[in-house]
Protein backbone atom coordinates (compact mmCIF):
# COMPACT_ATOMS: atom_id res chain seq x y z
CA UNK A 1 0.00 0.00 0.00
CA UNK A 2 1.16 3.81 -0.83
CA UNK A 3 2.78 5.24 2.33
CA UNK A 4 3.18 9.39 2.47
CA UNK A 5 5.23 11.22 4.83
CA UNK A 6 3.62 14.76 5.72
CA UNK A 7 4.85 17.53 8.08
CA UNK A 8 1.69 19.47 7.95
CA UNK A 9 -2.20 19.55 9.59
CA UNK A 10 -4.23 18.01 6.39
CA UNK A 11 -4.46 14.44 7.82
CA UNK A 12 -5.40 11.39 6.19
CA UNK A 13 -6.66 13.65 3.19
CA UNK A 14 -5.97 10.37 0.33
CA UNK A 15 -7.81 7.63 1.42
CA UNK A 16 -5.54 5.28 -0.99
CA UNK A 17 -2.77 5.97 1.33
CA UNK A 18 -1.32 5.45 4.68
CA UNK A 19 0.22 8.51 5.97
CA UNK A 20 2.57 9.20 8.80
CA UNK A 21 2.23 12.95 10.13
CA UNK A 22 5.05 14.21 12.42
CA UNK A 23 4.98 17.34 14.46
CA UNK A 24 7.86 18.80 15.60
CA UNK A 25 6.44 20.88 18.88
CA UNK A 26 5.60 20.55 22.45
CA UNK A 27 3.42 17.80 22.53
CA UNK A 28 0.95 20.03 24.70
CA UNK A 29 0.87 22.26 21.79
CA UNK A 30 0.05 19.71 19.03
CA UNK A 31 -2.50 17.98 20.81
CA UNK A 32 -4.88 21.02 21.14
CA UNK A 33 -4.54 21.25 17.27
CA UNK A 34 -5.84 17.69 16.96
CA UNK A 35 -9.98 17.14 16.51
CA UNK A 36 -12.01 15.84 19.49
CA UNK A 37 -12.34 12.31 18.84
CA UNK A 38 -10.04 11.14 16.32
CA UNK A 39 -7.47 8.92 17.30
CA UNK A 40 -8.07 5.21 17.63
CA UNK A 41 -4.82 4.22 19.82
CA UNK A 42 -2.04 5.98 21.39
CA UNK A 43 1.23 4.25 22.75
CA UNK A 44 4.01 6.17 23.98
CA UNK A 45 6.74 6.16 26.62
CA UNK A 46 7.13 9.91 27.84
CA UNK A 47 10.45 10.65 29.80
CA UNK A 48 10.59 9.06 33.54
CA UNK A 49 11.13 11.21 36.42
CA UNK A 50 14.42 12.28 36.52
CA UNK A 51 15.77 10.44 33.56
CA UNK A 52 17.09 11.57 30.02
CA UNK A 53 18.09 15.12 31.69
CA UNK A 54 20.87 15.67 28.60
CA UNK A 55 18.11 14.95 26.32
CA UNK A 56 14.63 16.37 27.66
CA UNK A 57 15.77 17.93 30.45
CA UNK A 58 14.56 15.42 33.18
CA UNK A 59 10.90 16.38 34.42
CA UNK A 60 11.27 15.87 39.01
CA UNK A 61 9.33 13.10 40.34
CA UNK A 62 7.49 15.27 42.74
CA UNK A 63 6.10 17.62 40.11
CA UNK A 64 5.57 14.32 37.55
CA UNK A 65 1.70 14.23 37.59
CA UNK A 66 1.04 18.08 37.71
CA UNK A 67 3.31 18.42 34.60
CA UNK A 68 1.64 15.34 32.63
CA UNK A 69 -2.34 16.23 33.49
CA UNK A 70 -2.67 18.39 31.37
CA UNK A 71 -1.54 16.11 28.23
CA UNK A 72 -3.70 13.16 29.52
CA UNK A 73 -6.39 15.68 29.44
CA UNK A 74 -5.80 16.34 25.93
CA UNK A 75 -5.55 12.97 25.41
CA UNK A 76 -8.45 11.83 26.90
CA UNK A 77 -10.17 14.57 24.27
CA UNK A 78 -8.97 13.65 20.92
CA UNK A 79 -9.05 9.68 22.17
CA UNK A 80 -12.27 7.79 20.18
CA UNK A 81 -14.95 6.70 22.70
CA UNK A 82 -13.86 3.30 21.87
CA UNK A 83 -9.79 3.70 22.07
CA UNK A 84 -6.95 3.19 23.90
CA UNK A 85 -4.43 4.68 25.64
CA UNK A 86 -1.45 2.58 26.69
CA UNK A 87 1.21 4.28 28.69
CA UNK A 88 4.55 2.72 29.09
CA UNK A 89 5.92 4.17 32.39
CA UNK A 90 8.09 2.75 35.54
CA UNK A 91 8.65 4.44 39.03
CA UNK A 92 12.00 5.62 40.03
CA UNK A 93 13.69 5.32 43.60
CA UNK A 94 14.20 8.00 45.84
CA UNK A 95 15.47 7.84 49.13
CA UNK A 96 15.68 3.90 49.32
CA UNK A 97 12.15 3.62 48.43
CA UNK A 98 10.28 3.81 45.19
CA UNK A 99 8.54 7.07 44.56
CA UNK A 100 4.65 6.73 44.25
CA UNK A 101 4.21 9.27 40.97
CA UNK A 102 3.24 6.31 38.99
CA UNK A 103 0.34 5.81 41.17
CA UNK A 104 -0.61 8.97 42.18
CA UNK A 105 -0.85 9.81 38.10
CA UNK A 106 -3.12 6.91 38.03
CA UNK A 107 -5.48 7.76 40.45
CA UNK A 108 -5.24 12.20 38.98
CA UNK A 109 -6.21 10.24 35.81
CA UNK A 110 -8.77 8.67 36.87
CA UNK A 111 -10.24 11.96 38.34
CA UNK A 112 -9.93 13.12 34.80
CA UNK A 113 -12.33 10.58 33.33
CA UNK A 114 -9.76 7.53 32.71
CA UNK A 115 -10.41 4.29 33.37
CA UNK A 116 -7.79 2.20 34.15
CA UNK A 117 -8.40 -1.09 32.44
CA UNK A 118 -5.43 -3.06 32.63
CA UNK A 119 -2.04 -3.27 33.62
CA UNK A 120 0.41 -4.91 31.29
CA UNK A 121 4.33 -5.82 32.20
CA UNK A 122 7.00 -5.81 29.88
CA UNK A 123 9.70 -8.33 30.85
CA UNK A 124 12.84 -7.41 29.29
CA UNK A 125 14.21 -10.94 28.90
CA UNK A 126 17.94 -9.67 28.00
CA UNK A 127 18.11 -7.51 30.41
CA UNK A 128 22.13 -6.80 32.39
CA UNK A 129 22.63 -8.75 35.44
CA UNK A 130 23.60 -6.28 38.17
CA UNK A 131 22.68 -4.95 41.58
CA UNK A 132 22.80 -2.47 45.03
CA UNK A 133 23.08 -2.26 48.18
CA UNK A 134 19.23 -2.89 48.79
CA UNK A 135 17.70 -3.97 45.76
CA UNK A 136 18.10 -6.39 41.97
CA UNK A 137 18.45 -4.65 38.47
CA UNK A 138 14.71 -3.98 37.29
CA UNK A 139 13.81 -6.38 34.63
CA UNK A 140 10.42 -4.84 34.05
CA UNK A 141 8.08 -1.54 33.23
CA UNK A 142 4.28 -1.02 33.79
CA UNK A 143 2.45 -0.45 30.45
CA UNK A 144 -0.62 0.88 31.56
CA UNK A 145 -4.19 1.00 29.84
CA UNK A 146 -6.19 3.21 29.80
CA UNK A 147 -9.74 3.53 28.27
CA UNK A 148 -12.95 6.44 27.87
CA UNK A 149 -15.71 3.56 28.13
CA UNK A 150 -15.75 -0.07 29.49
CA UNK A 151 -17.05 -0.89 25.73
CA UNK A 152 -13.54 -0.71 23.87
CA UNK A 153 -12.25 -1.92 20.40
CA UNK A 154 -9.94 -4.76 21.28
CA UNK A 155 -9.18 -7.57 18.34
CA UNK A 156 -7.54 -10.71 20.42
CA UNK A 157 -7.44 -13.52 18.00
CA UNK A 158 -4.89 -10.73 16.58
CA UNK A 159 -1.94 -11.49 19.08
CA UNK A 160 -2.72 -15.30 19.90
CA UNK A 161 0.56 -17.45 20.50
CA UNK A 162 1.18 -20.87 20.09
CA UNK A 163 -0.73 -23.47 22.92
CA UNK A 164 3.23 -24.67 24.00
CA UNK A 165 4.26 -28.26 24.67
CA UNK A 166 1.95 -28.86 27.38
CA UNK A 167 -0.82 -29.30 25.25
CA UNK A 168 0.70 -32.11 24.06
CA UNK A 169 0.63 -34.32 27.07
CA UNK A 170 -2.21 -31.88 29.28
CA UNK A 171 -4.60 -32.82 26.75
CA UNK A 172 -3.65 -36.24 25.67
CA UNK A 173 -5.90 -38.27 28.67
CA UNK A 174 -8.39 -36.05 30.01
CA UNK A 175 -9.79 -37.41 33.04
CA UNK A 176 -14.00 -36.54 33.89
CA UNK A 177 -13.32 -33.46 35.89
CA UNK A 178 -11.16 -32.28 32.76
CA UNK A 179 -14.86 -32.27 30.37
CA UNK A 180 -16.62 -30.00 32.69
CA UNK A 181 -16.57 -26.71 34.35
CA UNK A 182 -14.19 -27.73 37.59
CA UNK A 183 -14.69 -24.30 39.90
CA UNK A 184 -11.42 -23.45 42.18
CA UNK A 185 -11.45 -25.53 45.45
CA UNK A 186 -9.79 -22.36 47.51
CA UNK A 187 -13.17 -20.65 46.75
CA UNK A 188 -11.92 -18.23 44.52
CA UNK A 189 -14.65 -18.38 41.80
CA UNK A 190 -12.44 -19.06 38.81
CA UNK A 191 -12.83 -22.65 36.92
CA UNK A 192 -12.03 -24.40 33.77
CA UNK A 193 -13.05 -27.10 31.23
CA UNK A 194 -9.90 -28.13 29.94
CA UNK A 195 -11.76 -29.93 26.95
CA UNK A 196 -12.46 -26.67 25.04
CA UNK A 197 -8.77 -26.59 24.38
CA UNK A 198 -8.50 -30.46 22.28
CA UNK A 199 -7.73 -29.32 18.82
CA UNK A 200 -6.43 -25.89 19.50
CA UNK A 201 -3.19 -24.44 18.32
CA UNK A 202 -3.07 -21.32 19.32
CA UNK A 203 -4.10 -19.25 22.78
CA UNK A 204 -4.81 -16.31 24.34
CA UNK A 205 -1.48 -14.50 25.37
CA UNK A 206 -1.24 -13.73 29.27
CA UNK A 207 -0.36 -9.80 30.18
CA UNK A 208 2.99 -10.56 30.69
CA UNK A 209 4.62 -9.44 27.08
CA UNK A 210 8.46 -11.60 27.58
CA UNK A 211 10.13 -8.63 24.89
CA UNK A 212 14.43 -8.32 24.35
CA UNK A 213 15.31 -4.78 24.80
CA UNK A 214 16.08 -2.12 21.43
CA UNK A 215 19.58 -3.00 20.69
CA UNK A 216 20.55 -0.86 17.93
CA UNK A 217 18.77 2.29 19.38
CA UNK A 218 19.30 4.34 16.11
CA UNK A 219 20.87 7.66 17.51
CA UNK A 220 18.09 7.91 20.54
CA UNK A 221 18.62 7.44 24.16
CA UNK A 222 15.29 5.58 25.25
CA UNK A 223 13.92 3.20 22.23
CA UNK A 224 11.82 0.03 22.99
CA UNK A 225 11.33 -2.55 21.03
CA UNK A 226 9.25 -2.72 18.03
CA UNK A 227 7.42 -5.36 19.08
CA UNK A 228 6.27 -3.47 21.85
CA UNK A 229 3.92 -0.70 20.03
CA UNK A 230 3.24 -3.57 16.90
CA UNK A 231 1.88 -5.71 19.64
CA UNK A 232 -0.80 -3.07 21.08
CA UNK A 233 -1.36 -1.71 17.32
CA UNK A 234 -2.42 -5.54 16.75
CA UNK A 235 -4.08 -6.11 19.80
CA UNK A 236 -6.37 -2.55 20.01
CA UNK A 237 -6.21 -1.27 16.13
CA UNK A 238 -7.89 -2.59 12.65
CA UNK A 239 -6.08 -1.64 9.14
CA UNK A 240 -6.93 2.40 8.71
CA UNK A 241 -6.88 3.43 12.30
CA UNK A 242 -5.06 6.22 13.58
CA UNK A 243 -2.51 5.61 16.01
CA UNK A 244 -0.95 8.86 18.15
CA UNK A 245 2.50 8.61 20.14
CA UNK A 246 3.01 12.20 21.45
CA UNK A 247 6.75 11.35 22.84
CA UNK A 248 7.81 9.54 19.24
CA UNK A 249 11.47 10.09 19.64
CA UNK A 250 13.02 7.77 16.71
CA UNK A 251 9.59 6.73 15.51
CA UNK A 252 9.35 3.39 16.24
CA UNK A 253 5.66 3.87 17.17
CA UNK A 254 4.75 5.56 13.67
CA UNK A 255 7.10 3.19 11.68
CA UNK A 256 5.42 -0.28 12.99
CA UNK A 257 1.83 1.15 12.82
CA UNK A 258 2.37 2.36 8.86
CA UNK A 259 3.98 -1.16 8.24
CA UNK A 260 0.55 -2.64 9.57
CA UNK A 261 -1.56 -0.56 7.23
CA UNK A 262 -2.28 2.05 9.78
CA UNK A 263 -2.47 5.98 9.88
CA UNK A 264 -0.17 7.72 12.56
CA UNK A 265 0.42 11.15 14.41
CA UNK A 266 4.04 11.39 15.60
CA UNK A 267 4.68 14.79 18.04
CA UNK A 268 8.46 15.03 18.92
CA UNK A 269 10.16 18.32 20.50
CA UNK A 270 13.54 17.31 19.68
CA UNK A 271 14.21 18.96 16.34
CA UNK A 272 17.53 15.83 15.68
CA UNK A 273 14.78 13.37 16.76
CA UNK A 274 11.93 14.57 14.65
CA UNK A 275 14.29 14.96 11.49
CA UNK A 276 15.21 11.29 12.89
CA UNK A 277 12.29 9.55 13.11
CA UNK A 278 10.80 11.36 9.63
CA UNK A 279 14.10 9.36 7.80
CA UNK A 280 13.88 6.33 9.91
CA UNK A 281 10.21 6.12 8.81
CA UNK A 282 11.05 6.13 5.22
CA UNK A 283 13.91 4.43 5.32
CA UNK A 284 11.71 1.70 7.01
CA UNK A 285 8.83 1.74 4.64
CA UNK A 286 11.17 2.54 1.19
CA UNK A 287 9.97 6.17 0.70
């Protein structure tokens, strides 16, 4: 499919194309000249507290959430009734403890109008070995959803994965209890029927995404995997959407979602990273 590279307002004007938009602003700025209710999914990874100070100048953990309201409020305005937000985002320690900015941003959101749907985890399996005094390297970040309604556009036989080895054997003499609805004996309410899964080759994924860190980080200090955004884009978008990342830094967010037939909005302040993700995306997509 056609791909177009623009630098200006006059979104998805050709219909026979996929185009990639890039702003280079303050996000805060370029969101407000975005219509209400027009973007199916956004993914990004905004700068942590206190990190990337060189580069965006390091945002303190105590004034986190009053500095990033007012983009989830934008957000939360040009989001469709039935998209996504997912927010990739980890606390930081301070004083031998971890700060609670994360989770006071949660619950500010939610006093916007968010609801927070779900709470993914993105285990970087080649992650460093290393540690301190009082804790182990941190093999993980949150990636948080968020959501306008309950009701939300969400495509899972998209991102199924293979049903493993146990199938082989689990599956292979199933025993009475195994061909009915066996409830949790700890009370819990959960049960299963293990039959429904004779025959099957592929299942549901769990909300634990197992993802190798960026190695070749293209000329940007803080770029995760492609996998990560091409995952959601899958997961939450259909061919044609329009999918936002207001921190796009080397583009990885705009590149996988016009490789999977979708429109995007890139916003990145850093003129050397918006001139870097613009070539990245065509160098990506043959432009």
């Amino acid at each position: 499919m056609k791909k177009k590279v623009l630098k200006s307002n006059n979104l998805f004007s050709d219909n026979q194309a996929i185009e990639a938009v890039f702003y280079n602003s303050d996000c805060l700025d370029a969101l407000k000249s975005l219509p209400d209710n027009s973007i199916d999914l956004i993914v990004t990874s905004p700068p942590y507290a206190d990190q990337r100070t060189k580069t965006y100048g390091g945002i303190k953990a105590d004034k986190y959430v009053e500095w990033f309201l007012p983009i989830t409020k934008e957000l939360l305005r040009v989001l469709k009734p039935k998209g996504t937000f997912v927010l990739n985002i980890k606390e930081k320690v301070s004083g031998g403890e971890r700060h609670t900015y994360v989770l006071e941003l949660i619950i500010e959101m939610r006093k916007q109008g968010w609801l927070w749907t779900e709470e993914f985890i993105w285990h970087k399996k080649n992650c460093f070995p290393g540690k301190w005094p009082n804790r182990f390297r941190d093999a993980w970040e949150r990636l948080l959803q968020f959501n306008k309604e309950r009701d939300f556009n969400m495509y899972q036989d998209e991102v199924r994965v293979p049903m493993g080895d146990w199938a082989k054997t689990r599956l292979k003499n199933l025993s009475d209890t195994d061909k009915i609805r066996d409830n949790s004996k700890v009370g819990s309410g959960f049960g299963k029927n293990v039959s429904k899964w004779v025959g099957r080759d592929l299942a549901y994924p769990t909300n634990v995404l197992n993802l190798a860190t960026e190695t070749g980080n293209k000329s940007h200090s803080a770029v995760f995997p492609k996998s990560l955004p091409e995952w959601f884009i899958k997961l939450f978008t259909k061919e044609g959407d329009v999918v936002l990342d207001p921190f796009l830094g080397s583009g990885t967010t705009s590149i996988m979602a016009g490789g999977l037939g979708r429109h995007s909005i890139g916003i990145e302040i850093l003129p050397e990273y918006f001139e870097l993700s613009i070539s990245n995306y065509k160098e990506e997509h043959k432009i």
